[in-house]
C-alpha atoms as a PDB file:
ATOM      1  CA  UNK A   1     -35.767 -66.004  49.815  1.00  0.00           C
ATOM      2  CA  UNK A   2     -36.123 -69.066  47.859  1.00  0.00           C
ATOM      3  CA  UNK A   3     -36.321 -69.792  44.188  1.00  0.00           C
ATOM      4  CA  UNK A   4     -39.586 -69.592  43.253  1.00  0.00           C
ATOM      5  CA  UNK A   5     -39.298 -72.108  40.277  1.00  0.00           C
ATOM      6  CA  UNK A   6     -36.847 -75.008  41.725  1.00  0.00           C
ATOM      7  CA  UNK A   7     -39.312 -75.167  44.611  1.00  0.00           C
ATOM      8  CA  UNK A   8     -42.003 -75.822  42.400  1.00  0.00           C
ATOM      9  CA  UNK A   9     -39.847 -78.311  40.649  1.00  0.00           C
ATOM     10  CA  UNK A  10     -39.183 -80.341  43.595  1.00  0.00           C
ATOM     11  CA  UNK A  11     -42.722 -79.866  44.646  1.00  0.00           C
ATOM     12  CA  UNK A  12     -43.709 -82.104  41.773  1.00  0.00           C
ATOM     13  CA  UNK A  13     -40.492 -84.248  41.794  1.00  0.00           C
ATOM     14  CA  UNK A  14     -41.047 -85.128  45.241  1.00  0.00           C
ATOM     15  CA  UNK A  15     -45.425 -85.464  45.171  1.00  0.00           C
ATOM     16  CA  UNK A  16     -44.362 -87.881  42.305  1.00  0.00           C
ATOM     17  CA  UNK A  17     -41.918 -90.021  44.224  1.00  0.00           C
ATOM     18  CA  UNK A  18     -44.181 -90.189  47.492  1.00  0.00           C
ATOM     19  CA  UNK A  19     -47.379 -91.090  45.595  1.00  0.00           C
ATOM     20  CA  UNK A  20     -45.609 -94.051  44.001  1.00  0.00           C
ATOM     21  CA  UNK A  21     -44.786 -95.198  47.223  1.00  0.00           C
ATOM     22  CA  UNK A  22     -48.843 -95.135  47.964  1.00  0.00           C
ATOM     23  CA  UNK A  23     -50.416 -96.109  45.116  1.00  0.00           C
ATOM     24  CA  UNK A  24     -50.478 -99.058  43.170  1.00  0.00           C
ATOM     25  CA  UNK A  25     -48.265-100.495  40.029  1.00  0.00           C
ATOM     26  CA  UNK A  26     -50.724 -99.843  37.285  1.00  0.00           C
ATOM     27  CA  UNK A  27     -49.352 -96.920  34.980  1.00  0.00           C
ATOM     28  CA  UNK A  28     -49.881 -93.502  35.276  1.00  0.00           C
ATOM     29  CA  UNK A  29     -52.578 -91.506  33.383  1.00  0.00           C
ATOM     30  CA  UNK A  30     -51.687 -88.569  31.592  1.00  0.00           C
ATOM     31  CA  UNK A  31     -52.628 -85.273  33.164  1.00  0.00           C
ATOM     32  CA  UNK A  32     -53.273 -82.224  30.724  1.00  0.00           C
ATOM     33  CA  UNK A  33     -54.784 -78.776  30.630  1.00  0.00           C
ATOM     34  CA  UNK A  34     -56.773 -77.519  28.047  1.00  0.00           C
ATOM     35  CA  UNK A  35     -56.426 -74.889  26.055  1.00  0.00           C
ATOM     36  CA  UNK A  36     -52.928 -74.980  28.069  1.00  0.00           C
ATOM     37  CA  UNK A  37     -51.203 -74.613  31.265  1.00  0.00           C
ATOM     38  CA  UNK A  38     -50.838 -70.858  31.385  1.00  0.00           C
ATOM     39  CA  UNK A  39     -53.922 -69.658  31.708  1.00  0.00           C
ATOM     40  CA  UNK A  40     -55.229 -65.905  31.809  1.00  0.00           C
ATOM     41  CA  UNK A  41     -57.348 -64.676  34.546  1.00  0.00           C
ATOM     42  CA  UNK A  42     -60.753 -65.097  33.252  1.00  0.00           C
ATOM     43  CA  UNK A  43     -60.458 -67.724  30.914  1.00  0.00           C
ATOM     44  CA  UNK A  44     -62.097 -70.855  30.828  1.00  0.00           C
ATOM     45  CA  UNK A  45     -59.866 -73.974  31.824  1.00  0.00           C
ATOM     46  CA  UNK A  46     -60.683 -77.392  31.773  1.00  0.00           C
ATOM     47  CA  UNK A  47     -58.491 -80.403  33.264  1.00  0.00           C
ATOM     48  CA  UNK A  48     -58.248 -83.621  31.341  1.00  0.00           C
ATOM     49  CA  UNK A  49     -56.651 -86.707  33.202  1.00  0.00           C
ATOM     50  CA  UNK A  50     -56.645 -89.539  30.424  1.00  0.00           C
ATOM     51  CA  UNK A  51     -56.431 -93.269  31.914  1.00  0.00           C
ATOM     52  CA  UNK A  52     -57.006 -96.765  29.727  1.00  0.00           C
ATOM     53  CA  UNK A  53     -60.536 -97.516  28.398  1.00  0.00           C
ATOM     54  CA  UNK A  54     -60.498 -99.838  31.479  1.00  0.00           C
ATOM     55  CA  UNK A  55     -60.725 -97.070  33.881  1.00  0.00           C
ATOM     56  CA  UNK A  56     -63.313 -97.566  36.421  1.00  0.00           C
ATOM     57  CA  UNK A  57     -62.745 -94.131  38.377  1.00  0.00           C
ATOM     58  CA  UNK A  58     -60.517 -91.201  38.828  1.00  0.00           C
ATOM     59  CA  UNK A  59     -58.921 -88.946  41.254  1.00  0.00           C
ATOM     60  CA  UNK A  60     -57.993 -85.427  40.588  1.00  0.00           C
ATOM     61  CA  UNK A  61     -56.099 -84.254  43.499  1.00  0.00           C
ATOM     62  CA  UNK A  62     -54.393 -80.687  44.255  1.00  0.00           C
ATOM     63  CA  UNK A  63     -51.559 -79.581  45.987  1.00  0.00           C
ATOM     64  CA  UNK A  64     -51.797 -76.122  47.856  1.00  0.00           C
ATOM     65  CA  UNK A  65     -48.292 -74.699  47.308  1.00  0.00           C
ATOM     66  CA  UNK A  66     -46.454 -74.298  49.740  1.00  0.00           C
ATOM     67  CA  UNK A  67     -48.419 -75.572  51.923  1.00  0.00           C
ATOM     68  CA  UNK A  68     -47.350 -78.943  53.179  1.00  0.00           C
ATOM     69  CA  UNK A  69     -48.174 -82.222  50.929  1.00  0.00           C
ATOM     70  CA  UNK A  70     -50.352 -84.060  52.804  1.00  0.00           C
ATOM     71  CA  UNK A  71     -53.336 -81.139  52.759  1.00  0.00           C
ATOM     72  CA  UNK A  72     -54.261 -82.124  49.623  1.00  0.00           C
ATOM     73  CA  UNK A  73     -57.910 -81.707  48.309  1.00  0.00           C
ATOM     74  CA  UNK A  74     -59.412 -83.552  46.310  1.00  0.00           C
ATOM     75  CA  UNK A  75     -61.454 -82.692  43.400  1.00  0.00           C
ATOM     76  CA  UNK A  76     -63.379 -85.645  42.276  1.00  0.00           C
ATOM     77  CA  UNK A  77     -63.473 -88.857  42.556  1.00  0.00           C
ATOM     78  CA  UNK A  78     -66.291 -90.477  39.716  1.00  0.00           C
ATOM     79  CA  UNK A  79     -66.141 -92.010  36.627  1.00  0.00           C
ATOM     80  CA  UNK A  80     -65.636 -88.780  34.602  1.00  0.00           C
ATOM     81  CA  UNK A  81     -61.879 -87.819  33.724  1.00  0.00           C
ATOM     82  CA  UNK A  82     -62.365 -84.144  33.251  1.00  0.00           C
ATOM     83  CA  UNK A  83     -62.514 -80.908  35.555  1.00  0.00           C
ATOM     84  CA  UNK A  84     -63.910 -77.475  34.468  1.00  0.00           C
ATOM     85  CA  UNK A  85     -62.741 -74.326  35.570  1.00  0.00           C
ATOM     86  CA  UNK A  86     -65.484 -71.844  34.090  1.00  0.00           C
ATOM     87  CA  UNK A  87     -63.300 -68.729  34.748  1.00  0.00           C
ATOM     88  CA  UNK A  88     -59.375 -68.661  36.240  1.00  0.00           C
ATOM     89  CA  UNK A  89     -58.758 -67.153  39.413  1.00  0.00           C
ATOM     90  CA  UNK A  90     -55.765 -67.312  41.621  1.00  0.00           C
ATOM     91  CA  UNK A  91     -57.837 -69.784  43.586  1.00  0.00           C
ATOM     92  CA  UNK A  92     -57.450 -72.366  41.060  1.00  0.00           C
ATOM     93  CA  UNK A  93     -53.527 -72.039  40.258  1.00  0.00           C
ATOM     94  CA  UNK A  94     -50.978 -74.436  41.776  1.00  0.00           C
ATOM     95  CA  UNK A  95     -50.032 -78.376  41.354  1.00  0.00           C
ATOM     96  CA  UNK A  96     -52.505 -80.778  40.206  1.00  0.00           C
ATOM     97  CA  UNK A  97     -52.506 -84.533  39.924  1.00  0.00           C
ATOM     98  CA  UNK A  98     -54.715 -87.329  38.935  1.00  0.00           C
ATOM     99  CA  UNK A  99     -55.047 -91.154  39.093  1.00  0.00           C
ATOM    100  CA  UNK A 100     -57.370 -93.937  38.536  1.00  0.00           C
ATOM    101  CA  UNK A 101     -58.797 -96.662  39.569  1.00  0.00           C
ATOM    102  CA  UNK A 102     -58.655 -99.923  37.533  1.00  0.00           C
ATOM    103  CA  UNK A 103     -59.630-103.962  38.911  1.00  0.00           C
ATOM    104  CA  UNK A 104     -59.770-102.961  42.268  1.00  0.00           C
ATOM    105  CA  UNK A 105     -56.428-101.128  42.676  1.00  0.00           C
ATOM    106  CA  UNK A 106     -55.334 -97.554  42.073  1.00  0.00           C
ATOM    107  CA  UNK A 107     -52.466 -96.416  39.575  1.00  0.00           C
ATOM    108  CA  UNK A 108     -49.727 -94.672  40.517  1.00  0.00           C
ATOM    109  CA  UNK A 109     -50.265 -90.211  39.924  1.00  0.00           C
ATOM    110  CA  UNK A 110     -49.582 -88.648  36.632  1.00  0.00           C
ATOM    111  CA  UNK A 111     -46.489 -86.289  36.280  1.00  0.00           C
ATOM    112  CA  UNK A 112     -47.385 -83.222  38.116  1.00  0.00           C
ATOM    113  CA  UNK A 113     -49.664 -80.220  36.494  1.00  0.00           C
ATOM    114  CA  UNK A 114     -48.468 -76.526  36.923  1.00  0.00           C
ATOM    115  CA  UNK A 115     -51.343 -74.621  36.262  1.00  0.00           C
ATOM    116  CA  UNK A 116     -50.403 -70.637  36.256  1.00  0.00           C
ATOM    117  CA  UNK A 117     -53.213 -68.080  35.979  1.00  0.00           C
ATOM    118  CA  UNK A 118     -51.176 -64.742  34.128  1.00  0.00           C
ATOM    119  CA  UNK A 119     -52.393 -61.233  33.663  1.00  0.00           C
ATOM    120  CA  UNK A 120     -52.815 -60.659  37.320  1.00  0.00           C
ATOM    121  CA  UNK A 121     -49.932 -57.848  37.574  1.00  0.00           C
ATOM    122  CA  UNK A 122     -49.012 -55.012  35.256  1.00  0.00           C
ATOM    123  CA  UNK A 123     -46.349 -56.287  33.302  1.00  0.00           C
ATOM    124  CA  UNK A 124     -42.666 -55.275  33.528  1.00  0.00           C
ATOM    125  CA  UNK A 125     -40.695 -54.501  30.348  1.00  0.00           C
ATOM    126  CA  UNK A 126     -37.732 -56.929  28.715  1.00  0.00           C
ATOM    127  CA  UNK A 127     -34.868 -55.183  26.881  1.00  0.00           C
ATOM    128  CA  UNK A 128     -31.564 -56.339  25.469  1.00  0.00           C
ATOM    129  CA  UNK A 129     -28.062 -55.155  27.499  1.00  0.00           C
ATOM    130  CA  UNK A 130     -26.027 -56.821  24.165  1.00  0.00           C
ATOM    131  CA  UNK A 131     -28.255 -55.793  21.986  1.00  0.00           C
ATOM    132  CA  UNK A 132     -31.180 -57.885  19.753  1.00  0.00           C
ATOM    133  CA  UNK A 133     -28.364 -59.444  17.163  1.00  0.00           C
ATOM    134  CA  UNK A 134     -25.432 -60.958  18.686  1.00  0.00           C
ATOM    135  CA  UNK A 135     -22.769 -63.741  16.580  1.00  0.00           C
ATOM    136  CA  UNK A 136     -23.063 -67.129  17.255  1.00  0.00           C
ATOM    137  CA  UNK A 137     -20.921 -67.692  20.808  1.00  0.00           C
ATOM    138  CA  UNK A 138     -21.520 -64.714  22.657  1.00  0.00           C
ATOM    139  CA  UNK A 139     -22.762 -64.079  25.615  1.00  0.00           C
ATOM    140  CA  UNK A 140     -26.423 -62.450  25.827  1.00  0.00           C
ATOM    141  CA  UNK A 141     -27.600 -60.237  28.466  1.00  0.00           C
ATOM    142  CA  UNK A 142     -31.748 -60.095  28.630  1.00  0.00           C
ATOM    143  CA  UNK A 143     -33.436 -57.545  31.714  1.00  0.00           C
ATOM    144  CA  UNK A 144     -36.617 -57.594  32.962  1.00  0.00           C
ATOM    145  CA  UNK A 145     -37.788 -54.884  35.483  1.00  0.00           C
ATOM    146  CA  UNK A 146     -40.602 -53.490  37.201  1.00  0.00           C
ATOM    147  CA  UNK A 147     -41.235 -50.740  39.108  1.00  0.00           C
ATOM    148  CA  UNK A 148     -43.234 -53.291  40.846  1.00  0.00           C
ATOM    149  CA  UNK A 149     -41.263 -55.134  43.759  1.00  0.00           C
ATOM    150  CA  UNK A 150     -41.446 -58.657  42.183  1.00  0.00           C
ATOM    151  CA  UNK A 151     -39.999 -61.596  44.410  1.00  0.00           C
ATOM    152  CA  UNK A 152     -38.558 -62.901  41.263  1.00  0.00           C
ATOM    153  CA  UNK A 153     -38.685 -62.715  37.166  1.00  0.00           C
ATOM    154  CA  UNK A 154     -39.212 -65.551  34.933  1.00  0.00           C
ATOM    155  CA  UNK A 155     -37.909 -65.801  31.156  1.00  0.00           C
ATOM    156  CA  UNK A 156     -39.633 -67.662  28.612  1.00  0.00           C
ATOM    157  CA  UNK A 157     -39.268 -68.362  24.852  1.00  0.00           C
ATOM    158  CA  UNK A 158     -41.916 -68.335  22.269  1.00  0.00           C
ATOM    159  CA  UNK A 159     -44.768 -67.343  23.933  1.00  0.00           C
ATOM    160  CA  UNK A 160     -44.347 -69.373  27.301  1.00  0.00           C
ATOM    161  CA  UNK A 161     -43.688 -72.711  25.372  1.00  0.00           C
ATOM    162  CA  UNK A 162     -40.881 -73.257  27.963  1.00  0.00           C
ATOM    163  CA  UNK A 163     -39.267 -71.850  30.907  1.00  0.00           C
ATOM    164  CA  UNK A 164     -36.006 -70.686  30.047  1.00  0.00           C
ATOM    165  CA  UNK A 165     -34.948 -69.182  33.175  1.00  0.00           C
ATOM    166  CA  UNK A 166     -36.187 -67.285  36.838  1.00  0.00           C
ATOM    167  CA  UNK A 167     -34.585 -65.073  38.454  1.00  0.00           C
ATOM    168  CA  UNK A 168     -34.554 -63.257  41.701  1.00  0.00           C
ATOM    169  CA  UNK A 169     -35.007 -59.827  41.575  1.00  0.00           C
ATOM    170  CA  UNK A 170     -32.803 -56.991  43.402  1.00  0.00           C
ATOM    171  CA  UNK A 171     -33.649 -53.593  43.332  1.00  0.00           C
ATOM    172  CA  UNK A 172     -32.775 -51.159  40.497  1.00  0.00           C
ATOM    173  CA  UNK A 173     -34.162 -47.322  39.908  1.00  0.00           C
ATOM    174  CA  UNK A 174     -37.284 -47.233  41.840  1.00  0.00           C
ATOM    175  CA  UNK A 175     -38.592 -50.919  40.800  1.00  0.00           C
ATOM    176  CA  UNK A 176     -36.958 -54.262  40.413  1.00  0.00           C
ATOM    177  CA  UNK A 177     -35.562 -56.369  37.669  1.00  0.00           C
ATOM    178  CA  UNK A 178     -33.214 -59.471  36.970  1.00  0.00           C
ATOM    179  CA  UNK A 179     -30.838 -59.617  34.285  1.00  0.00           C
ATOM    180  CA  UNK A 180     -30.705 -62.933  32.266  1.00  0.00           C
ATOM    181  CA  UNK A 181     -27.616 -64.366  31.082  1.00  0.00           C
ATOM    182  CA  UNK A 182     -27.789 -66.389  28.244  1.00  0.00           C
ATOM    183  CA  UNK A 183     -24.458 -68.488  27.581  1.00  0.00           C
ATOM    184  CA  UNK A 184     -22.759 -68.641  24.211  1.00  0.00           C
ATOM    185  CA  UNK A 185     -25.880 -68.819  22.530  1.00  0.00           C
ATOM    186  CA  UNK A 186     -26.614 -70.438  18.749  1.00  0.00           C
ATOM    187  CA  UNK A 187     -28.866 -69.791  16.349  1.00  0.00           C
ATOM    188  CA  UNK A 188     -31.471 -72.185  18.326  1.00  0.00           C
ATOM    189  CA  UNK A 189     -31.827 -69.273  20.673  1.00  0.00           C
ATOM    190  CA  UNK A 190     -32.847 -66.968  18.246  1.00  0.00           C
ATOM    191  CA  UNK A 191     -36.750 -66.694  18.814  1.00  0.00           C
ATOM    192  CA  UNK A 192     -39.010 -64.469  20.241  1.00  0.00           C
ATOM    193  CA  UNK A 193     -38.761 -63.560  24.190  1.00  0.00           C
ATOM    194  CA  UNK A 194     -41.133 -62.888  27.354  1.00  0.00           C
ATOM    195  CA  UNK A 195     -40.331 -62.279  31.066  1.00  0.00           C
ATOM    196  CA  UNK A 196     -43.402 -61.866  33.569  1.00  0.00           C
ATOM    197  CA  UNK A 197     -42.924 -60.947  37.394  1.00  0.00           C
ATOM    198  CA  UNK A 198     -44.121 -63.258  40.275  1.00  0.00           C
ATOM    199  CA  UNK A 199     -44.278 -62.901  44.188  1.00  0.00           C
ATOM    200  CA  UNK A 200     -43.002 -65.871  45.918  1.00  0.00           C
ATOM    201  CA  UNK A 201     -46.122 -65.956  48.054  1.00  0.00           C
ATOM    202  CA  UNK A 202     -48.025 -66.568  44.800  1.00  0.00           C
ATOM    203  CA  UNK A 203     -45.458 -68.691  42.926  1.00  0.00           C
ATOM    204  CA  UNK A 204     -48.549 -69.988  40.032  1.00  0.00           C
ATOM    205  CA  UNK A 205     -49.501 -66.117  39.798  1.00  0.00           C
ATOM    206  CA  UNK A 206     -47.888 -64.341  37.082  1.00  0.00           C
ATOM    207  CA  UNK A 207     -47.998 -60.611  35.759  1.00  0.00           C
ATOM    208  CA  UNK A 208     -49.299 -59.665  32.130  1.00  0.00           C
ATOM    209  CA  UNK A 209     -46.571 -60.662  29.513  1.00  0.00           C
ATOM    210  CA  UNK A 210     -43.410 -58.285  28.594  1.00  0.00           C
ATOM    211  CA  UNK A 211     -44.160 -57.437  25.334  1.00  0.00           C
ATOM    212  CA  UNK A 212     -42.594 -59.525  23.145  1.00  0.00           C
ATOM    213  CA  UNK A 213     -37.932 -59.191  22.784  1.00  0.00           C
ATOM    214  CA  UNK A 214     -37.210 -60.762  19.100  1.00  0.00           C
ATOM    215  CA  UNK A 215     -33.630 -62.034  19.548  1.00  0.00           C
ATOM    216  CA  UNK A 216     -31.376 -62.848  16.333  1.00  0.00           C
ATOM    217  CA  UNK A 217     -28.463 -64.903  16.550  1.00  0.00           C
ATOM    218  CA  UNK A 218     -26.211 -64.985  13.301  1.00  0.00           C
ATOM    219  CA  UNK A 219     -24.108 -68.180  12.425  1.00  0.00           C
ATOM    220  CA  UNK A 220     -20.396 -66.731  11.123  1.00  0.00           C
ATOM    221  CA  UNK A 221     -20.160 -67.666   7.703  1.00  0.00           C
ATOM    222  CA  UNK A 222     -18.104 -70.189   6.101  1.00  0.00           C
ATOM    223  CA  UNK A 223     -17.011 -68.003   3.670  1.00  0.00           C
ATOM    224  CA  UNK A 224     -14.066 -65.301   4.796  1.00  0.00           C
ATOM    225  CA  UNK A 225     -15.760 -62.721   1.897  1.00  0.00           C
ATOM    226  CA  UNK A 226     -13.606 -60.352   0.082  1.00  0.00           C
ATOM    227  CA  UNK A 227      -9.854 -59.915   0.881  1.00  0.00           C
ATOM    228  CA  UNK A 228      -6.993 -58.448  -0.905  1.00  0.00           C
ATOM    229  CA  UNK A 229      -5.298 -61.141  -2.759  1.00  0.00           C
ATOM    230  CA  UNK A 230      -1.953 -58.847  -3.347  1.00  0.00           C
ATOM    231  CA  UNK A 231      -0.010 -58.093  -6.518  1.00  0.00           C
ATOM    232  CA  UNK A 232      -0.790 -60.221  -9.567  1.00  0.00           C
ATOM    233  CA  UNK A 233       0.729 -60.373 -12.675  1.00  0.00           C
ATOM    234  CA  UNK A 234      -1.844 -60.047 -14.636  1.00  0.00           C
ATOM    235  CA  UNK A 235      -3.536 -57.255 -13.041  1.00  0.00           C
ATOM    236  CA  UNK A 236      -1.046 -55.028 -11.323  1.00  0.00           C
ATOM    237  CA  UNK A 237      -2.392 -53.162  -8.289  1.00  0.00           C
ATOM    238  CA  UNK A 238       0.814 -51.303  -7.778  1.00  0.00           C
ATOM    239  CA  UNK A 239       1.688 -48.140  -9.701  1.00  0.00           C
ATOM    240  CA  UNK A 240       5.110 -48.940  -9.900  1.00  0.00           C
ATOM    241  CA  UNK A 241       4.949 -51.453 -12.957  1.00  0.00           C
ATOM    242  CA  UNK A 242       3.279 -48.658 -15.209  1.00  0.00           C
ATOM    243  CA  UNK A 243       6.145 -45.995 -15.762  1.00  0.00           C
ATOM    244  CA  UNK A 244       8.135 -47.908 -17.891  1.00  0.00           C
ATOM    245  CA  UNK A 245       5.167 -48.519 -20.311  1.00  0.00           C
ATOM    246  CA  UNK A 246       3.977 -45.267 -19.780  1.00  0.00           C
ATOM    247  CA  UNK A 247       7.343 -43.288 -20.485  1.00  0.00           C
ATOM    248  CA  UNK A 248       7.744 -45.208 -23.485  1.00  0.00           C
ATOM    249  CA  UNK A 249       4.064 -44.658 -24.801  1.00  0.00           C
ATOM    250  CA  UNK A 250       4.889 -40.891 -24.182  1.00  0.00           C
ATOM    251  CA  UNK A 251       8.537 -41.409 -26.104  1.00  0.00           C
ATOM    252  CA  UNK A 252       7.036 -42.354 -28.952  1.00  0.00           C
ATOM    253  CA  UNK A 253       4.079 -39.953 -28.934  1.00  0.00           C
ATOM    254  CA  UNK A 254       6.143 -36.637 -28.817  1.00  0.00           C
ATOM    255  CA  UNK A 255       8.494 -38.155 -31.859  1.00  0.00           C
ATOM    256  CA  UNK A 256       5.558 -38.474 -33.826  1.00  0.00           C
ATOM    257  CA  UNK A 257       4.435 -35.077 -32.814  1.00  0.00           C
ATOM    258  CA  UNK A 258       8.116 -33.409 -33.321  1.00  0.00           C
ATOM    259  CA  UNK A 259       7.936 -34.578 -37.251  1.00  0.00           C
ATOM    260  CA  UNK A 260       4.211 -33.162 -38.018  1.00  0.00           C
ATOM    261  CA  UNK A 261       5.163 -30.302 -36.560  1.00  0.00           C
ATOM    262  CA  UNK A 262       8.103 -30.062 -38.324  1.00  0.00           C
ATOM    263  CA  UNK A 263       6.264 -30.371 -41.770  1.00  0.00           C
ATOM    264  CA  UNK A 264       3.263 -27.956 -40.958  1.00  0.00           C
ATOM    265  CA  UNK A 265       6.303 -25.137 -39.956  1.00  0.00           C
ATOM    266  CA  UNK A 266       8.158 -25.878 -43.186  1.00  0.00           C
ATOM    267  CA  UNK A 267       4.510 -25.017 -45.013  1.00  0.00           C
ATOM    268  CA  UNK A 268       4.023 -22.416 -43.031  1.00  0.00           C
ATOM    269  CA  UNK A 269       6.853 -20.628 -44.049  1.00  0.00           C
ATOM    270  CA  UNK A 270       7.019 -21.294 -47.788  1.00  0.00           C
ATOM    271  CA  UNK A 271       3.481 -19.675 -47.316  1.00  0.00           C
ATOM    272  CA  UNK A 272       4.942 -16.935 -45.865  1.00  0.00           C
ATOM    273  CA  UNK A 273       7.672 -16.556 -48.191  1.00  0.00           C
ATOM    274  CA  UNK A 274       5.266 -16.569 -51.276  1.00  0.00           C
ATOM    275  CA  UNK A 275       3.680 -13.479 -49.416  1.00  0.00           C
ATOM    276  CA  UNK A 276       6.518 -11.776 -48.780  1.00  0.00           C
ATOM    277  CA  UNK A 277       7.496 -11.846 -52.458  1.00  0.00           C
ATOM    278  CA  UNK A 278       3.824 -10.932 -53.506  1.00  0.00           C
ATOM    279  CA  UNK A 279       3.918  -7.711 -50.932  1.00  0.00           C
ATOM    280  CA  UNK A 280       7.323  -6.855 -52.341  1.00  0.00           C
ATOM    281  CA  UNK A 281       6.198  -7.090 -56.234  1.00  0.00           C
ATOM    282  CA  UNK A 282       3.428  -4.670 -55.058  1.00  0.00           C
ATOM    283  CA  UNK A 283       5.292  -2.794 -53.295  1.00  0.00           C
ATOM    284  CA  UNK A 284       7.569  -2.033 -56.487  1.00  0.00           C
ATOM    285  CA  UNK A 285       5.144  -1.315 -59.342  1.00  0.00           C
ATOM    286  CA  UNK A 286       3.663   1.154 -57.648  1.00  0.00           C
ATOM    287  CA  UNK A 287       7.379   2.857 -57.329  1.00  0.00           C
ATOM    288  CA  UNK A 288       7.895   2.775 -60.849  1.00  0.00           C
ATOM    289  CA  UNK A 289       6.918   5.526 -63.684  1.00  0.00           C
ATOM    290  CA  UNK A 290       4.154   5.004 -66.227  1.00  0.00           C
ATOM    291  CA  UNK A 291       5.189   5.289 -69.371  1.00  0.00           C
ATOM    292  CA  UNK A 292       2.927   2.825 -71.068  1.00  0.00           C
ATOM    293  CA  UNK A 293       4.404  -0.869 -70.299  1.00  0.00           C
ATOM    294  CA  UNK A 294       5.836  -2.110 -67.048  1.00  0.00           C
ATOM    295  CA  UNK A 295       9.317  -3.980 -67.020  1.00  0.00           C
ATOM    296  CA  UNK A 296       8.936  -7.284 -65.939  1.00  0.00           C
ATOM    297  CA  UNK A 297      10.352  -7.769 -62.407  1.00  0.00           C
ATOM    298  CA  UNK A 298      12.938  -9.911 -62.230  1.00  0.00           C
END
């Protein structure tokens, strides 16, 4: 099996390269799609070749992929530049060119059109193997799978600006799916993810959109944060510096608590000896006989 996208690649690579050969030296027009080239099925289309005010006709011509290129069909050949497509079917997807006509001689084609009709397939579901945040140069792993038997996958990045990769499937649990590698990727990969599945027989019919894979990629910072920036003088983090002060501090604490102590026993037991003596002079008067004065105690 072939790779669905390269083939398309040199499809156009090669058309372009023959019809220079054929045509004549004027300049290409420019060949565009509008609202865009990915169209969904059902939506309105139109074709837009743009050649010099001088312009006396155009060609639109289409390749049927992968057919060979000389069955070409052409699609108009008149003054007017434009082509509408009223609705988008799978009829109308493939490779389109254009020319025109200018003094008597033809230009050479535009740059080849891929015009892809989507939303023909259910669509297959995009996860992260590495996860949705990953540092700055690591590897990424993206899967898409299907339990539909897709020919091939194709990753894109913000909502099919460009093709970031295809891949062809192999078959996983019931379905099939391609995994994605995405090389030592920066922050100008972080951005929002789709993968849709095609069959090679089809190559410009795509499935609905994956939903949508938002992918961060974090730049290491410049700044090493927070470390330990070991023992400092003026703010010890070992305990080892503190027992001297400490010991010291406690030294001179229990002197100073030795002396008060020292005092408040020495009150305490004058106090006590003043009671003693009061008990005991109490004690002896009432030992003594009345007999109309008391003798002083001595």
């Amino acid at each position: 099996m072939s790779m669905v996208l390269p083939s398309m690649l040199c499809l156009g690579l090669c058309l372009g390269q023959s019809t220079q050969a054929q045509k004549g030296t004027l300049p290409p027009p420019l060949l565009t799609a509008v609202p865009g080239t990915m169209v969904p099925r059902g939506t309105p289309v139109m074709i837009l070749c743009r050649g010099p005010a001088e312009a006396e006709a155009y060609v639109l011509s289409r390749v049927r992929s992968p057919e060979p290129l000389d069955s070409e069909k052409q699609l108009l050949s008149k003054k007017t530049n434009t082509w509408s497509i009223t609705g988008m079917t799978p009829y109308w997807a493939g490779l389109y060119h254009c020319s025109y006509q200018s003094g008597g001689s033809w230009s050479q084609f535009s740059d080849p059109l891929q015009l892809v009709m989507t939303r023909a397939y259910d669509k297959p579901s995009l996860s992260s193997m590495t996860g949705i945040m990953a540092p700055s140069g690591e590897n990424v792993k993206l899967r898409c799978f299907s339990t539909l038997k897709f020919d091939a996958f194709i990753l894109m990045k913000k909502d099919g600006v460009h093709i970031i990769q295809n891949q062809i499937s192999t078959p996983e649990g019931g379905g099939h799916q391609a995994v994605f590698l995405l090389n030592q990727v920066s922050s100008t990969q972080t951005g929002t993810y789709r993968c849709y599945g095609v069959f090679s027989r089809h190559p410009y019919v795509w499935s609905h959109p994956s939903d949508r894979l938002q992918l961060w990629v974090t730049e290491a910072s410049d700044d090493p944060g927070p470390t330990n920036p070991g023992p400092s003088p003026e703010f010890p983090d070992e305990i080892t510096t503190l027992p001297t002060m400490t010991g010291g501090m406690k030294e001179h604490t229990a002197w100073h608590l030795s002396a008060e102590n020292q005092v408040r026993l020495s009150m305490a037991g004058l106090i006590l000896f003043v009671l003693v003596v009061l008990l005991a002079e109490a004690w002896y008067s009432r030992k003594m006989p009345f007999n109309g004065h008391r003798q002083a105690p001595t």
